[in-house]
Protein backbone atom coordinates (compact mmCIF):
# COMPACT_ATOMS: atom_id res chain seq x y z
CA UNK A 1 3.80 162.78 -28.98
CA UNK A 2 3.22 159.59 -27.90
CA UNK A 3 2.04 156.52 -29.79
CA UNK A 4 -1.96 155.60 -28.76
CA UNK A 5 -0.98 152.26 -27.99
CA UNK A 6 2.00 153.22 -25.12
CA UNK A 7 -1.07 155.27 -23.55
CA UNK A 8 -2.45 151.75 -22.66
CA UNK A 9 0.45 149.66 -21.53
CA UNK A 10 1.53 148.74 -18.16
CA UNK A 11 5.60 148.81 -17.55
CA UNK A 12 6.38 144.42 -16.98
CA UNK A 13 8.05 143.69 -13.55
CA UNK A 14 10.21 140.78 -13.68
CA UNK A 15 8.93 137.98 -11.70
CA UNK A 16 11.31 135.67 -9.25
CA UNK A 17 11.27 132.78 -10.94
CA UNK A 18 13.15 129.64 -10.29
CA UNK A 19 13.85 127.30 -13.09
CA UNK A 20 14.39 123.59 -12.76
CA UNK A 21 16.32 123.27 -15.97
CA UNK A 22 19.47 124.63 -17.93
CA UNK A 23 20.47 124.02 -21.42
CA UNK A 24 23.33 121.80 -21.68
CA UNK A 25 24.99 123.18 -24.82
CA UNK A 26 27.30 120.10 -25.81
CA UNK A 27 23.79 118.08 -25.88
CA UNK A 28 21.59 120.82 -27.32
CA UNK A 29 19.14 120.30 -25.13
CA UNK A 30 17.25 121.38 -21.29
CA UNK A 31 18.79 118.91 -18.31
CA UNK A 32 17.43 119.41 -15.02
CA UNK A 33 19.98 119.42 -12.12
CA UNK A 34 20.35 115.39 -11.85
CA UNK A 35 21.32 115.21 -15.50
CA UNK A 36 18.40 114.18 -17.09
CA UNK A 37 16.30 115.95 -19.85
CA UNK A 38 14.00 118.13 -18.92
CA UNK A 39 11.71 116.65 -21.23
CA UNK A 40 11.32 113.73 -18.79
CA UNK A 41 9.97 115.14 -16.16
CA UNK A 42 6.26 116.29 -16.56
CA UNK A 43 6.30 118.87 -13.89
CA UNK A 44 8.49 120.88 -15.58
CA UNK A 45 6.41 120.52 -19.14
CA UNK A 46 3.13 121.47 -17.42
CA UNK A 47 4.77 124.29 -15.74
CA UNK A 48 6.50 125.64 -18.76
CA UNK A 49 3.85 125.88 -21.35
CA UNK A 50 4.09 125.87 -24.66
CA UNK A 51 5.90 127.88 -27.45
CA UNK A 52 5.08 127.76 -30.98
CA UNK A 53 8.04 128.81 -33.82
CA UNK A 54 7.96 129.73 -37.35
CA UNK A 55 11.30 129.87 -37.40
CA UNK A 56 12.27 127.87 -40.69
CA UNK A 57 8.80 127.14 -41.60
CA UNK A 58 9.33 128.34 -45.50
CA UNK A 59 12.33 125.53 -45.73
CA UNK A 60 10.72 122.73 -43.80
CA UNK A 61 7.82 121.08 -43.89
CA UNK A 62 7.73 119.49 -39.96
CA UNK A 63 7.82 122.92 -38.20
């Protein structure tokens, strides 16, 4: 038997997306393709959204 929930849910289809950044692992951080952060450019921020973490949150007080 199926869980009610699944009943409800619609399969996700990947969407083609393109994205203007890659993480640049001896920096730790996003660099778009000229070398900058990705942080810099507000075209990327607006089109990425936000994310919120609690990752950590019961060891530090900033998160």
């Amino acid at each position: 038997m199926r869980p009610f929930t699944l009943h409800y849910t619609v399969p996700h289809e990947p969407e083609d997306r393109t994205v203007a950044y890659r993480f640049d692992a001896s920096r730790q951080l996003n660099v778009l393709p000229d070398g900058r952060p990705a942080v810099a450019d507000r075209a990327v921020l607006r089109a990425s959204g936000t994310t919120t973490s609690t990752a950590g949150s019961q060891t530090h007080f900033d998160d």
